[in-house]
N, C-alpha and C. Protein backbone atom coordinates (compact mmCIF):
# COMPACT_ATOMS: atom_id res chain seq x y z
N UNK A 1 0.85 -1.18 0.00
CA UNK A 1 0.00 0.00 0.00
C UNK A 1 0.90 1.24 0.00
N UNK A 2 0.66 2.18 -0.89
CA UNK A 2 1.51 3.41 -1.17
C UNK A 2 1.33 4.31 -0.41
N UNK A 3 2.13 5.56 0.25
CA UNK A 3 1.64 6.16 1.02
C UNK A 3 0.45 7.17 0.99
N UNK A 4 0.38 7.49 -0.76
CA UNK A 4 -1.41 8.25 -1.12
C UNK A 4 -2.10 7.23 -0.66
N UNK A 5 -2.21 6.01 -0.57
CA UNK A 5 -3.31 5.01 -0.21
C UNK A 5 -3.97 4.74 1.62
N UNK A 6 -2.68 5.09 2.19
CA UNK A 6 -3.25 5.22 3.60
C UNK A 6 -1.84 5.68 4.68
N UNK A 7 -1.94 6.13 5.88
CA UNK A 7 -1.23 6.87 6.67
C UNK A 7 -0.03 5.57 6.72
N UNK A 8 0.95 6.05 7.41
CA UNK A 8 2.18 5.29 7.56
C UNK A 8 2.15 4.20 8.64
N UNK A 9 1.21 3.83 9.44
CA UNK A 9 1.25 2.36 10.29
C UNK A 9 -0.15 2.11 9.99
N UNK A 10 -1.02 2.34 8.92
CA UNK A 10 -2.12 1.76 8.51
C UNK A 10 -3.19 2.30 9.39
N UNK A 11 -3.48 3.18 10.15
CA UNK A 11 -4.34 3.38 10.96
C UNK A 11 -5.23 4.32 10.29
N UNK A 12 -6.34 4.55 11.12
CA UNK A 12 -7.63 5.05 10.50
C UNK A 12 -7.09 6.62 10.06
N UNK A 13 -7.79 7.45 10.13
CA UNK A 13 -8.12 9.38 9.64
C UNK A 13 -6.72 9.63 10.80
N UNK A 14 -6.28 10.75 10.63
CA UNK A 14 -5.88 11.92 11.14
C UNK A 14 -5.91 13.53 11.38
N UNK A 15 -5.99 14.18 12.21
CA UNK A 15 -6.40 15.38 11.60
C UNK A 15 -4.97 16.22 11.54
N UNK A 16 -5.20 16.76 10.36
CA UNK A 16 -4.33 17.67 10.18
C UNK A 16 -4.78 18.93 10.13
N UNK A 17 -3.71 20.09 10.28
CA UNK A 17 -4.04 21.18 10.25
C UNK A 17 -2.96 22.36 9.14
N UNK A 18 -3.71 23.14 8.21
CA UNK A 18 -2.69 24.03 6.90
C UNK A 18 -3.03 24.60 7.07
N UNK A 19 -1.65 25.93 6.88
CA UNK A 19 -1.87 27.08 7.33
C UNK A 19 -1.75 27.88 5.80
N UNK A 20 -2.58 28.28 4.96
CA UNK A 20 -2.67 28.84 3.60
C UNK A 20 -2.27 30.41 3.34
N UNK A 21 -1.83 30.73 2.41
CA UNK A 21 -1.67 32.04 2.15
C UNK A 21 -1.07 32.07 0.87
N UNK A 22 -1.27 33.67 0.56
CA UNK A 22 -0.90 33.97 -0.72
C UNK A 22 -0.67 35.52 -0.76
N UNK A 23 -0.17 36.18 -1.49
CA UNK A 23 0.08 37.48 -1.99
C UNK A 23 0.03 38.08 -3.55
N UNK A 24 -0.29 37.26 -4.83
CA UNK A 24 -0.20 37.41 -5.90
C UNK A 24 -1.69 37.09 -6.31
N UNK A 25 -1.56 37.23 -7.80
CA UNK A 25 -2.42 37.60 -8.47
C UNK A 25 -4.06 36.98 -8.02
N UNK A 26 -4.73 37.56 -7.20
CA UNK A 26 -5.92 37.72 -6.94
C UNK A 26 -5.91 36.60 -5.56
N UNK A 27 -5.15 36.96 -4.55
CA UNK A 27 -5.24 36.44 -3.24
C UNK A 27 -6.26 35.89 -2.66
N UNK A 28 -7.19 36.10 -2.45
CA UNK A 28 -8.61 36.37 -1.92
C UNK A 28 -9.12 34.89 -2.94
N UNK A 29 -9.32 35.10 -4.12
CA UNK A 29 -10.13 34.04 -4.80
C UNK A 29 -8.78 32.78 -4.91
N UNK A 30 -7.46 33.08 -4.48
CA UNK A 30 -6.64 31.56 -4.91
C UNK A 30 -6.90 31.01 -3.12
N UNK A 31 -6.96 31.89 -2.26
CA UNK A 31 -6.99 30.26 -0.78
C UNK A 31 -8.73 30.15 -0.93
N UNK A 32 -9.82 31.00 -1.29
CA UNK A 32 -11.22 30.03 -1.59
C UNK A 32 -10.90 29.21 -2.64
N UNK A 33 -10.06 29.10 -3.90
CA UNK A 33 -9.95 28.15 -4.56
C UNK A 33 -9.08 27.00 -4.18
N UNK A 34 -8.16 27.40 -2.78
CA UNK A 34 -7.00 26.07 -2.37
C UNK A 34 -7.94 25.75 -1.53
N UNK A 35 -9.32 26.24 -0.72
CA UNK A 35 -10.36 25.47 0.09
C UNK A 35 -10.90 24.07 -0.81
N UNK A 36 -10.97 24.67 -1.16
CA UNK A 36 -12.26 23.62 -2.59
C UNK A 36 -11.42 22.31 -2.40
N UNK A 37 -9.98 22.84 -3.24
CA UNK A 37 -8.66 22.11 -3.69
C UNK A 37 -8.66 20.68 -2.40
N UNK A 38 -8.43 21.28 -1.11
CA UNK A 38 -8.06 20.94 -0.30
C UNK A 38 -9.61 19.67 0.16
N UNK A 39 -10.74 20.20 -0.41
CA UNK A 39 -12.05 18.97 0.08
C UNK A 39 -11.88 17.64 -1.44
N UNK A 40 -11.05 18.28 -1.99
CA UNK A 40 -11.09 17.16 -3.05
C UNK A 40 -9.47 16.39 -3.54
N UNK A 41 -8.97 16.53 -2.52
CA UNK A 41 -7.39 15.68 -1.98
C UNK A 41 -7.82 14.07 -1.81
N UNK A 42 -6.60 13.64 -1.97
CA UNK A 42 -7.37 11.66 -2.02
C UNK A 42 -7.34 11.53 -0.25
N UNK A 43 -8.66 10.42 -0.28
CA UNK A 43 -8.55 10.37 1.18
C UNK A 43 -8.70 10.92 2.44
N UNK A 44 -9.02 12.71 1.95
CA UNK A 44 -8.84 13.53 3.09
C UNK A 44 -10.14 14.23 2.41
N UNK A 45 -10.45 14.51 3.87
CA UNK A 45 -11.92 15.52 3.66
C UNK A 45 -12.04 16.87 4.43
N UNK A 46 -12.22 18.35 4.26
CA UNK A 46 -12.24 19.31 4.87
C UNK A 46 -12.86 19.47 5.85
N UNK A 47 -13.15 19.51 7.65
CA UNK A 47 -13.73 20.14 8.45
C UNK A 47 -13.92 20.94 8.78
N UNK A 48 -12.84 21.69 8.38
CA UNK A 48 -13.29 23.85 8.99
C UNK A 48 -12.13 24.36 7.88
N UNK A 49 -12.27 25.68 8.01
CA UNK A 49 -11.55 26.27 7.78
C UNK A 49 -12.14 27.97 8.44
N UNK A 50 -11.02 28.84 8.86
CA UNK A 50 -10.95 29.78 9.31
C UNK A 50 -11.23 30.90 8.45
N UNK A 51 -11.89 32.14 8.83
CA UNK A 51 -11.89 33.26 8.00
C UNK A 51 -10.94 33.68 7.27
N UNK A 52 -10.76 34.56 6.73
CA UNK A 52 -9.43 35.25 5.84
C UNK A 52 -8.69 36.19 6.62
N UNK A 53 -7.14 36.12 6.99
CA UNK A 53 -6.95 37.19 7.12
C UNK A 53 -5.70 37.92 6.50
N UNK A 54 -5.69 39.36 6.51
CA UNK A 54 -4.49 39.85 5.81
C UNK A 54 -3.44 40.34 6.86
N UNK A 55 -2.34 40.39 6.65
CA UNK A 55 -1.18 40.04 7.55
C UNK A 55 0.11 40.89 6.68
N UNK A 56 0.78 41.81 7.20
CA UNK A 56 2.20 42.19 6.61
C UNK A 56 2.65 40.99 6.37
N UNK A 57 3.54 40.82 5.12
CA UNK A 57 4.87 39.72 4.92
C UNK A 57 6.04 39.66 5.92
N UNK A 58 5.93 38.37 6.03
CA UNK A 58 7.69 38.39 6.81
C UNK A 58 8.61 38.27 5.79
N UNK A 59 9.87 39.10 6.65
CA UNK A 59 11.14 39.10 5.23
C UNK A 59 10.95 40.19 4.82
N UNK A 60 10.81 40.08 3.37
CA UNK A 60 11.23 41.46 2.79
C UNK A 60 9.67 42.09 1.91
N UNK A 61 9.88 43.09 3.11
CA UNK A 61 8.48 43.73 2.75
C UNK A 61 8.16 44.74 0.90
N UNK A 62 9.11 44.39 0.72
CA UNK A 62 8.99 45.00 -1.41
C UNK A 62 7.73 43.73 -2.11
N UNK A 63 6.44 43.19 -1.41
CA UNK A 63 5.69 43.17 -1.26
C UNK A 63 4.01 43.26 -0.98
N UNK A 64 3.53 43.07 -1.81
CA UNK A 64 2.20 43.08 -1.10
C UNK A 64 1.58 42.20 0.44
N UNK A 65 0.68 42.83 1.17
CA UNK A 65 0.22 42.06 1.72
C UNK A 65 -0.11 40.89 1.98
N UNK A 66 0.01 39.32 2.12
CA UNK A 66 -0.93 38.29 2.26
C UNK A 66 -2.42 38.17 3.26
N UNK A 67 -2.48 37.35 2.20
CA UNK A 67 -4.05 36.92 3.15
C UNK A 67 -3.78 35.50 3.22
N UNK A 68 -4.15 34.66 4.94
CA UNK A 68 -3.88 33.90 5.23
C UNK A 68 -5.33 33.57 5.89
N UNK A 69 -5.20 31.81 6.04
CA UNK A 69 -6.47 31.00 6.53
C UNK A 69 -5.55 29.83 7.22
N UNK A 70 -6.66 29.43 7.99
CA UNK A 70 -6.15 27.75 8.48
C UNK A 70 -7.33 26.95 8.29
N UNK A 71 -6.85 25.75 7.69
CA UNK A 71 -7.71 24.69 7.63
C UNK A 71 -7.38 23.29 8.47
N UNK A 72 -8.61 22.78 8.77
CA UNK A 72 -8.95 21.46 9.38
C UNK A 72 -8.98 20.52 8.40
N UNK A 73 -8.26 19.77 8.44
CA UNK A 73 -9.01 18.40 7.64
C UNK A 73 -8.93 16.85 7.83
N UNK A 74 -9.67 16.00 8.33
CA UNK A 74 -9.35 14.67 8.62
C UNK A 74 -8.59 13.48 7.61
N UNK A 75 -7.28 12.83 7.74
CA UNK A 75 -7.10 12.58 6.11
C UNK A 75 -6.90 11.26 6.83
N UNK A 76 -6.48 10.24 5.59
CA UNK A 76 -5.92 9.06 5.77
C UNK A 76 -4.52 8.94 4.95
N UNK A 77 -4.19 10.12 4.49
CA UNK A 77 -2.95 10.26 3.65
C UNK A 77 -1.66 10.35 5.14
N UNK A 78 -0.77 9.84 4.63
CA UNK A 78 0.40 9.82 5.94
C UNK A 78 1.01 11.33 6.22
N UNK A 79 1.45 11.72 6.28
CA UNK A 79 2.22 13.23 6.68
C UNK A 79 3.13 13.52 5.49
N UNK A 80 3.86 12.71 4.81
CA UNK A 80 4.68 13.24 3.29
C UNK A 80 4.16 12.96 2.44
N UNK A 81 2.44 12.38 2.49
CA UNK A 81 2.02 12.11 1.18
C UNK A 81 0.90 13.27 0.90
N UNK A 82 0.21 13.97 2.17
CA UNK A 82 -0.49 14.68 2.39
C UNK A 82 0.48 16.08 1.46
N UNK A 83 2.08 15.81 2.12
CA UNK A 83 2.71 17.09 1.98
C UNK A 83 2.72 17.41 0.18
N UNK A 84 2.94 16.29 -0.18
CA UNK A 84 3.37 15.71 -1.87
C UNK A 84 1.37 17.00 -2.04
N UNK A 85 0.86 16.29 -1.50
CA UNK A 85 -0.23 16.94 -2.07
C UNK A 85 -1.00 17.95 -2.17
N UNK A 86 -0.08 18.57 -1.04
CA UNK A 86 -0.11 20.06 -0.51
C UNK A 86 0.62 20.99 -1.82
N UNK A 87 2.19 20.29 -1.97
CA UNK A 87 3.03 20.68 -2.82
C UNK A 87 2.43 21.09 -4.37
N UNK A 88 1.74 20.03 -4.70
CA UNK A 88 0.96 19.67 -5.75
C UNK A 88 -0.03 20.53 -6.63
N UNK A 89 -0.50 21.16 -5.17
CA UNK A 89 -2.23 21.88 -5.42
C UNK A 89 -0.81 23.53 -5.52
N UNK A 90 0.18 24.10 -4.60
CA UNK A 90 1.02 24.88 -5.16
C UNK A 90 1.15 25.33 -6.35
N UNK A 91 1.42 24.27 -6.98
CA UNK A 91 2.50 24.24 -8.54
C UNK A 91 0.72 24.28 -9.32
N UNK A 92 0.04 23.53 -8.84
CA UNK A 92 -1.51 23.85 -10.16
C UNK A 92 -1.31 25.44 -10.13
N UNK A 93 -0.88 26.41 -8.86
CA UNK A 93 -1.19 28.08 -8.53
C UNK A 93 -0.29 28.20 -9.00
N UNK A 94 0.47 27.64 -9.68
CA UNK A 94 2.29 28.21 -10.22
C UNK A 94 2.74 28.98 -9.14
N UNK A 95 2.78 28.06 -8.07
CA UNK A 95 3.95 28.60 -7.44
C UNK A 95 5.53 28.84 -7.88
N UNK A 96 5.88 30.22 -7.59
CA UNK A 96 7.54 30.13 -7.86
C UNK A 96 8.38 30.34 -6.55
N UNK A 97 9.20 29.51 -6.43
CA UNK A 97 10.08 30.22 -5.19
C UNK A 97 11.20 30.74 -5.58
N UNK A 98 11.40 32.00 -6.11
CA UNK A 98 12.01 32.69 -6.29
C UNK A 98 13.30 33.53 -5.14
N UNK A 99 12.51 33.42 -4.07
CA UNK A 99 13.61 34.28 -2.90
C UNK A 99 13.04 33.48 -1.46
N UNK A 100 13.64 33.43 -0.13
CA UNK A 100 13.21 33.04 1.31
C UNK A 100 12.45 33.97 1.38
N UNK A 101 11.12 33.77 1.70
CA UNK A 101 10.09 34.44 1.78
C UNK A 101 9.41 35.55 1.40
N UNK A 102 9.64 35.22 0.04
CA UNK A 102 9.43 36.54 -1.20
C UNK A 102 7.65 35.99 -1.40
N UNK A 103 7.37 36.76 -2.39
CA UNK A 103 6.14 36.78 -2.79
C UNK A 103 5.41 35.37 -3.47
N UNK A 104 4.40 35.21 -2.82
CA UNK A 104 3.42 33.84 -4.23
C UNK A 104 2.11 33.87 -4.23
N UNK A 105 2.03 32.98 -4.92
CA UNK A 105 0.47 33.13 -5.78
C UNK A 105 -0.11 31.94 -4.47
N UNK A 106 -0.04 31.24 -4.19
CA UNK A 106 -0.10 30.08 -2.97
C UNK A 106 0.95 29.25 -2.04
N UNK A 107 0.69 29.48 -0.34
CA UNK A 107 1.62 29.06 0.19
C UNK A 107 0.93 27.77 1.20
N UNK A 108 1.18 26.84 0.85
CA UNK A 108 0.41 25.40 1.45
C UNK A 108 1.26 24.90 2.85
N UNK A 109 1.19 25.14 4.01
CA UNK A 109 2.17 24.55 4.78
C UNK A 109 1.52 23.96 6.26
N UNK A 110 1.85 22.06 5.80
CA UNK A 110 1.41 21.50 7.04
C UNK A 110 1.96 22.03 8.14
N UNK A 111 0.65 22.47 9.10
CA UNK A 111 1.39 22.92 10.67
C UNK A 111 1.09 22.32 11.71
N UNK A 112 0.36 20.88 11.62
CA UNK A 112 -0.03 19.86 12.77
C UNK A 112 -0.67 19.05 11.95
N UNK A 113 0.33 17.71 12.41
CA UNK A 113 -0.51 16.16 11.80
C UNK A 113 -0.85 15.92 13.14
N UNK A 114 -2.27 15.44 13.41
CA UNK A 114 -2.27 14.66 14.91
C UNK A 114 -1.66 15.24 16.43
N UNK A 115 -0.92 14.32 16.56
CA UNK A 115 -0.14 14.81 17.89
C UNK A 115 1.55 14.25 17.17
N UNK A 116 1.67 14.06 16.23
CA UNK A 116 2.91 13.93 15.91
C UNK A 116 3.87 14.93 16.15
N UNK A 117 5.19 14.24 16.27
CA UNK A 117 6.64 15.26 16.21
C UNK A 117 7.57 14.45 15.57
N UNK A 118 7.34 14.98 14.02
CA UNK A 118 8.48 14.63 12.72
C UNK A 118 9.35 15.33 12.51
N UNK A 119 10.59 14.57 12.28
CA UNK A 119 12.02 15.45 11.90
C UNK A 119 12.14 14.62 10.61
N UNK A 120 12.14 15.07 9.14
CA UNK A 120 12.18 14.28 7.97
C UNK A 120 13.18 15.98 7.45
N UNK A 121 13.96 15.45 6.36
CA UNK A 121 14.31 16.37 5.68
C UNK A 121 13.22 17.13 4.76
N UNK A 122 12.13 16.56 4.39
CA UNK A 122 11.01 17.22 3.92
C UNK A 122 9.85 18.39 4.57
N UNK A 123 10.08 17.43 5.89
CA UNK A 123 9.19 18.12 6.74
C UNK A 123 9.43 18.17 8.42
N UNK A 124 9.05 18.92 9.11
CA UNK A 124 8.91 19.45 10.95
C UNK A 124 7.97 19.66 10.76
N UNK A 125 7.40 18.88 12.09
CA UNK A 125 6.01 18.38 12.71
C UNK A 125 6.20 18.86 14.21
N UNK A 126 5.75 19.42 14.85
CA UNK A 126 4.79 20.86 14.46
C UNK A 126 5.49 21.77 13.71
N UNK A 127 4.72 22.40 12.89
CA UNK A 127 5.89 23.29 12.08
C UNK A 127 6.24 24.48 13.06
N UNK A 128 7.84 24.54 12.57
CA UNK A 128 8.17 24.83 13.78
C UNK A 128 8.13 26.58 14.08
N UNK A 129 7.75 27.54 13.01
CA UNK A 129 7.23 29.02 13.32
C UNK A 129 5.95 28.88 13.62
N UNK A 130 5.21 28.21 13.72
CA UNK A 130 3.74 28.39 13.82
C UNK A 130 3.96 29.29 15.44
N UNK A 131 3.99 28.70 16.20
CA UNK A 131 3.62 29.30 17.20
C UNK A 131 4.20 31.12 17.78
N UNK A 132 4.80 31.37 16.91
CA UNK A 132 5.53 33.02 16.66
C UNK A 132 4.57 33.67 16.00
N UNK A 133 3.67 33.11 14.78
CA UNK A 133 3.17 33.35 13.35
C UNK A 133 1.97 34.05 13.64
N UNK A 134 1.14 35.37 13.91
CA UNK A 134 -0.21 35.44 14.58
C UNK A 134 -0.92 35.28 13.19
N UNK A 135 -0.41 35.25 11.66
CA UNK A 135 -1.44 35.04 10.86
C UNK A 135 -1.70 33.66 10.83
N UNK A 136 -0.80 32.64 11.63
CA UNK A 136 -1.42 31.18 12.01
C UNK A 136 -2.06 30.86 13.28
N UNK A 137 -1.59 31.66 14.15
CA UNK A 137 -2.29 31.28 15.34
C UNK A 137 -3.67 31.71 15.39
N UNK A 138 -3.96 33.22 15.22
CA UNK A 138 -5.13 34.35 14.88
C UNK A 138 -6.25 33.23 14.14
N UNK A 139 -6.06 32.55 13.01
CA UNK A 139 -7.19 31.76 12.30
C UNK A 139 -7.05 30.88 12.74
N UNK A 140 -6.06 29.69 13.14
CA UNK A 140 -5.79 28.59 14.02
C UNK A 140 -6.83 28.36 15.44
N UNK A 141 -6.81 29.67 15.82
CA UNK A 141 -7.82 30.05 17.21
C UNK A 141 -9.06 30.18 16.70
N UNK A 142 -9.22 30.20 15.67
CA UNK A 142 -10.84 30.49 15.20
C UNK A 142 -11.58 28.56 15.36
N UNK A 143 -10.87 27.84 14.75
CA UNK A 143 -11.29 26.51 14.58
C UNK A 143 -10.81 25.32 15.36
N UNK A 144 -10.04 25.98 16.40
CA UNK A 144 -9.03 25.08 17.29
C UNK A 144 -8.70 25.72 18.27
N UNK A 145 -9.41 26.56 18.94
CA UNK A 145 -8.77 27.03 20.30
C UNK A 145 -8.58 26.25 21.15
N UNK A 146 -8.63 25.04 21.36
CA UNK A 146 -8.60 24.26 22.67
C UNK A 146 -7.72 23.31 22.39
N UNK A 147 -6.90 22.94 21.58
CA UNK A 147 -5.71 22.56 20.61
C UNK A 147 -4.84 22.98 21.69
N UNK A 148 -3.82 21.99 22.04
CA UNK A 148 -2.61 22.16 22.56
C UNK A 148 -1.50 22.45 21.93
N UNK A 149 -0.94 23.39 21.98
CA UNK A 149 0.89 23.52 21.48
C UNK A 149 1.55 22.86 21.79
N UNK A 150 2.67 22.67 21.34
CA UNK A 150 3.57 21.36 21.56
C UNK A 150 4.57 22.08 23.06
N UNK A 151 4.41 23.08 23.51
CA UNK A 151 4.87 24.19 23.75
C UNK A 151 3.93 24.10 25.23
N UNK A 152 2.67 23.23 25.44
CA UNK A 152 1.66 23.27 26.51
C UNK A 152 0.81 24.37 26.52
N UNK A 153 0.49 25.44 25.96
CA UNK A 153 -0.33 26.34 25.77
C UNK A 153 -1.25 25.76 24.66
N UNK A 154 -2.72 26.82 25.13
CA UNK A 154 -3.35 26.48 24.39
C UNK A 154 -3.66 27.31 22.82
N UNK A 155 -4.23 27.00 22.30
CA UNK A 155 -3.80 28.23 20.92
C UNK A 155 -4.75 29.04 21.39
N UNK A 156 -5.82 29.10 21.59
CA UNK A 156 -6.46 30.47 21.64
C UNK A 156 -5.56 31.31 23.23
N UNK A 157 -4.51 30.22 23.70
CA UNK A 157 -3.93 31.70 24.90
C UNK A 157 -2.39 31.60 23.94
N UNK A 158 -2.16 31.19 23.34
CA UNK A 158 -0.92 31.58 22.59
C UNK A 158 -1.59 32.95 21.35
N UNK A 159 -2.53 32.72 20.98
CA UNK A 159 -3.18 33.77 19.62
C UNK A 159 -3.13 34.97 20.71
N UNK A 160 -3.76 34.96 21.61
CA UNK A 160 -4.35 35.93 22.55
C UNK A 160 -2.71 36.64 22.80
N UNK A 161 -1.69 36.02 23.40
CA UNK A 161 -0.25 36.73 23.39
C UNK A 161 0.18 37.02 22.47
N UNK A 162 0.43 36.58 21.36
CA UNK A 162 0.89 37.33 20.21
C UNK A 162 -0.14 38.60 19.70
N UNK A 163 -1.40 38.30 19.75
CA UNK A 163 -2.32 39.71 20.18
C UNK A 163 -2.26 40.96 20.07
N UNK A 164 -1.45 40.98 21.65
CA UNK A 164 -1.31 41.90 22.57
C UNK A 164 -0.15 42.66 21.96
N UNK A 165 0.78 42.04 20.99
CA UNK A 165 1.81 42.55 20.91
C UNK A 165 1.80 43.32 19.61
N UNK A 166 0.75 42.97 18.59
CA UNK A 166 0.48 43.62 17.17
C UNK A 166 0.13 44.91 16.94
N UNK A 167 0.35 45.37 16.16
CA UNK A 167 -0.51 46.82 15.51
C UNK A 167 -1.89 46.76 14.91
N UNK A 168 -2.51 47.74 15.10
CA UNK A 168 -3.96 47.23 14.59
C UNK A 168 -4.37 46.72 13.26
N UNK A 169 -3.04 46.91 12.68
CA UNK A 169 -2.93 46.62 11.15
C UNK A 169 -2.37 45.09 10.21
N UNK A 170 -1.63 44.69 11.72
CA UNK A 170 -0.37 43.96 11.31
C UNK A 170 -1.26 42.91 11.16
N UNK A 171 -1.96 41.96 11.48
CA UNK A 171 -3.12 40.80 11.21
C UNK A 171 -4.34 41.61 11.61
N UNK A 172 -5.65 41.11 10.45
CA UNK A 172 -6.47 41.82 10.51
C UNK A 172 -7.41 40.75 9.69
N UNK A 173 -8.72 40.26 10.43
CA UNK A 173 -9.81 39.56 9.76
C UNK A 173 -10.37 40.43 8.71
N UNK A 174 -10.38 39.74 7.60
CA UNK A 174 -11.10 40.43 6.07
C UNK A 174 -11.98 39.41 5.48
């Protein structure tokens, strides 16, 4: 059995959690179109997903804004096959990676399989800025506040501290 065919010790669903964003050509309609994307993945089915929000870029702000979401979804895909398919639905948005955290049209990035903690050269499980990130925590808290950090906090009191520390501008529900 291949790893698109079922998780890596054969066991039932998992939930995972992606943290979406984009900055290029028509932001707003490419993460409602990576929603869709994301209910019609093999094996995996969408449970939530979070409002939209727009967020300054990290890095180098010669930039537009992103708008970022988090999604729920229960899969039976393993954690690098999910990622393969994360990668996948990217490149349909022509993703380019052009620079460390320069501009794109879609940014797909697993930020919790389960309760896992993976070290693969492909991938870190929990990803490991999430919990710095308020345009992941901020929508993360919308559909998962009671979600533990790997860190023992909960996300809606980790969203709530990073919060406190923003400008009224810097993450912002749209």
């Amino acid at each position: 059995m291949s790893d698109v065919q079922a998780g890596e010790r054969g066991s039932g669903e998992a939930q995972a959690w992606i943290g979406l964003g984009s900055n290029l050509d028509g932001p707003h309609e490419r993460i409602v179109q990576a929603l869709a994307a994301l209910e019609r993945l093999p094996l995996t089915r969408l449970e939530s997903a979070s409002r939209r929000y727009a967020s300054r870029p990290v890095g180098p702000q010669d930039q537009p804004d992103f708008v970022n979401a988090v999604a729920a979804v229960r899969t039976r895909l393993s954690p690098l096959a999910l990622l393969d398919q994360l990668q996948a639905l990217e490149q349909q948005h022509r993703r380019v990676r052009e620079r460390h955290w320069g501009p794109r049209t879609l940014d797909l990035d697993l930020l919790l399989y389960a309760k896992e903690r993976w070290q693969h050269p492909r991938l870190t499980l929990p990803h490991p800025e999430m919990a710095r990130r308020a345009f992941v925590l901020l929508p993360l808290a919308e559909i998962a506040a009671t979600l533990v950090l790997p860190d023992g906090r909960r996300v809606a009191e980790a969203a709530d501290e990073l919060a406190m520390g923003l400008a009224a501008d810097d993450v912002r529900a749209v």
